[in-house]
C-alpha atoms as a PDB file:
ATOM      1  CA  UNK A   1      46.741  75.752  81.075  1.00  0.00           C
ATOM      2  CA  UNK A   2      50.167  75.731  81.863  1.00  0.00           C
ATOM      3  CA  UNK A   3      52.670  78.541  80.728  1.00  0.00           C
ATOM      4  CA  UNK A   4      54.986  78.305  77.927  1.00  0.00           C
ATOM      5  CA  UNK A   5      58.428  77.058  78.983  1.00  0.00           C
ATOM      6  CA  UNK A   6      61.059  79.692  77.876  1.00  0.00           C
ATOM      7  CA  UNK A   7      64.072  78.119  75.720  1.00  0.00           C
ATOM      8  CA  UNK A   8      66.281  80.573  74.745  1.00  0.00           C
ATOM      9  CA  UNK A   9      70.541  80.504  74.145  1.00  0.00           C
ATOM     10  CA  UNK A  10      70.642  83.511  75.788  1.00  0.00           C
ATOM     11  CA  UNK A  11      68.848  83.187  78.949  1.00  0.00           C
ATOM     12  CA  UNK A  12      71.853  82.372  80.702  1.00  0.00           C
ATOM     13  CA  UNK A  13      73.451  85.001  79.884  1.00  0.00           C
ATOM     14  CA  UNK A  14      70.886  87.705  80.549  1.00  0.00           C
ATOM     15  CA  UNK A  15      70.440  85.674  84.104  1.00  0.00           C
ATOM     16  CA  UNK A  16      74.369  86.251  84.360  1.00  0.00           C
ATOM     17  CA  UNK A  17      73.749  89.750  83.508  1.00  0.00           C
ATOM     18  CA  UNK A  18      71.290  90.277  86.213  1.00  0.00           C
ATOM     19  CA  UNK A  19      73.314  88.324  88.618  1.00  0.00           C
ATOM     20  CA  UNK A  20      75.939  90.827  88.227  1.00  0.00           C
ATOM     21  CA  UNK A  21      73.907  94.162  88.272  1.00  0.00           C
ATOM     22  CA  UNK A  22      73.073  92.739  92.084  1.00  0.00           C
ATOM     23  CA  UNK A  23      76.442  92.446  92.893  1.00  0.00           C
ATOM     24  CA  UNK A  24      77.797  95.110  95.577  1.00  0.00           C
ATOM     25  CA  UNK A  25      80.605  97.374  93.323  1.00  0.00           C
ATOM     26  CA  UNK A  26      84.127  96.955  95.435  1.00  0.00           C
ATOM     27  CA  UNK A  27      84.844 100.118  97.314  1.00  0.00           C
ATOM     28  CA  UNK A  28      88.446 101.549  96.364  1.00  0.00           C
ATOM     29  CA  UNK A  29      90.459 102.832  98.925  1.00  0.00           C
ATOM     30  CA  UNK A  30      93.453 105.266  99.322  1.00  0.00           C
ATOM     31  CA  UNK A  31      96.219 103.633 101.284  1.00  0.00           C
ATOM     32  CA  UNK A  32      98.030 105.187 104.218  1.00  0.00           C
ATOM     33  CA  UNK A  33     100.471 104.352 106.823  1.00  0.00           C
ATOM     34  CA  UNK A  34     100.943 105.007 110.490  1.00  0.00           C
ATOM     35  CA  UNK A  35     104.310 106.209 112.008  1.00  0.00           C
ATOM     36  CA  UNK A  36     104.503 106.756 116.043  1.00  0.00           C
ATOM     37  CA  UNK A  37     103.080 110.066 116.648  1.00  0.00           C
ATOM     38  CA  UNK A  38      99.454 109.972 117.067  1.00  0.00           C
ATOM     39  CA  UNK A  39      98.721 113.724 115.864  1.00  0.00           C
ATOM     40  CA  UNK A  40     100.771 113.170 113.018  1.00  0.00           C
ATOM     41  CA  UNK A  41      98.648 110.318 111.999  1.00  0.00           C
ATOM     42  CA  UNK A  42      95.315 112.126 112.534  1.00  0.00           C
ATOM     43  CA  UNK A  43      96.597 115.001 109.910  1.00  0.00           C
ATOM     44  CA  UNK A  44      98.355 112.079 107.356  1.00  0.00           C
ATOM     45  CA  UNK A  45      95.852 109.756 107.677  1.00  0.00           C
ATOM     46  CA  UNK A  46      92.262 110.657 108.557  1.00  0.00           C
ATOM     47  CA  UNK A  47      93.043 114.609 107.577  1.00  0.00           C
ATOM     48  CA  UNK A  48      95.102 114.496 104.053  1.00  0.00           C
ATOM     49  CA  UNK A  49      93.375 114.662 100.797  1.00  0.00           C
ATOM     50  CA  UNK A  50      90.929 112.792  99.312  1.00  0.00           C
ATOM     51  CA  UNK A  51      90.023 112.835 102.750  1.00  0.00           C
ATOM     52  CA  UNK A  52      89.223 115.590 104.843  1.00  0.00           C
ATOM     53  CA  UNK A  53      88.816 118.579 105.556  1.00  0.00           C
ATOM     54  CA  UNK A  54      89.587 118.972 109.116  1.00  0.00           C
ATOM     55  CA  UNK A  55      89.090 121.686 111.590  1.00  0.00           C
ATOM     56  CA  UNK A  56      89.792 123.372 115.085  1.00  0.00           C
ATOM     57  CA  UNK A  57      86.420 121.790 115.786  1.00  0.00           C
ATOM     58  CA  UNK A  58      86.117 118.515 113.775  1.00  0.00           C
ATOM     59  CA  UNK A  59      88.608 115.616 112.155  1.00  0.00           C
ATOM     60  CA  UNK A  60      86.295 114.588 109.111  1.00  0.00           C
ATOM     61  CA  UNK A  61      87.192 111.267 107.564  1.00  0.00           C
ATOM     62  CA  UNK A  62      85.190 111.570 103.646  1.00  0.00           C
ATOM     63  CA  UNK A  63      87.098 108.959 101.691  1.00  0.00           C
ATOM     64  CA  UNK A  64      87.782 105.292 102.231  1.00  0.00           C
ATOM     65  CA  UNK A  65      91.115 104.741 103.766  1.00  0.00           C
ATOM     66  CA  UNK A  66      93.237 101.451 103.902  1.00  0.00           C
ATOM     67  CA  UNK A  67      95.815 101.835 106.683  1.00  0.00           C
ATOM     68  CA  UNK A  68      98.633  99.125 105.971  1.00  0.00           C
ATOM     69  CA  UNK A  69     100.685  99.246 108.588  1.00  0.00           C
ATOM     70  CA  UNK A  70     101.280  96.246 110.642  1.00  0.00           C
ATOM     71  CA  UNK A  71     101.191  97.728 113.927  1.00  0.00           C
ATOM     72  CA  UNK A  72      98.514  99.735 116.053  1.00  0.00           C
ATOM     73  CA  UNK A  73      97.344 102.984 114.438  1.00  0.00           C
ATOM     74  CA  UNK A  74      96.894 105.520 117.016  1.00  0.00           C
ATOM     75  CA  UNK A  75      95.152 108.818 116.545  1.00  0.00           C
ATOM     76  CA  UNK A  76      94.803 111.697 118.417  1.00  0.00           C
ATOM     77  CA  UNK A  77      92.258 113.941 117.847  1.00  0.00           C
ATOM     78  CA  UNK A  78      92.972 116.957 119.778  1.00  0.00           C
ATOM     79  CA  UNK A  79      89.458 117.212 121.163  1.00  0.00           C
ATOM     80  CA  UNK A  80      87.846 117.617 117.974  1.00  0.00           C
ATOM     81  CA  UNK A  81      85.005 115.510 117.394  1.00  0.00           C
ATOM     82  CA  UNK A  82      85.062 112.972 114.743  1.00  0.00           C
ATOM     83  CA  UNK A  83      83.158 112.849 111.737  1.00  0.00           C
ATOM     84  CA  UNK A  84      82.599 109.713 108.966  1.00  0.00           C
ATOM     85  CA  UNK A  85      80.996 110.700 105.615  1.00  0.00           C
END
């Protein structure tokens, strides 16, 4: 015995539905820019809120970032190890 073929009007759209679900959400990011000093970058880029917090000891980066400059970024971390959340 075979199974029943399922013909339904909305099977496409819960197979749509489904399709979606799987989807990866996009990630939204806070943009930034780069200027020429490298420590000012670390504390207006990687350090400034959403992001953050930094320390004497560590330069925590907790949010996504989009840098949009068009040249290098440089960052200078002052010894402090880095951390990605």
């Amino acid at each position: 015995m075979r199974a029943p073929i399922i013909r339904s009007p909305h099977l496409p759209l819960l197979a749509f539905a489904v399709a979606s679900l799987l989807l990866p959400a996009p990630a939204s990011a806070t943009a930034r820019s780069c200027g020429d000093d490298a420590i000012a970058n670390t504390a207006s880029v990687l350090c400034a809120p959403p992001s953050g917090p930094c320390s004497a000891t560590a330069v925590t980066l907790s949010a996504n970032i989009e840098v949009t400059s068009s040249d290098n970024c440089y960052f200078d971390l002052g010894g402090r190890s880095l951390m990605l959340k």
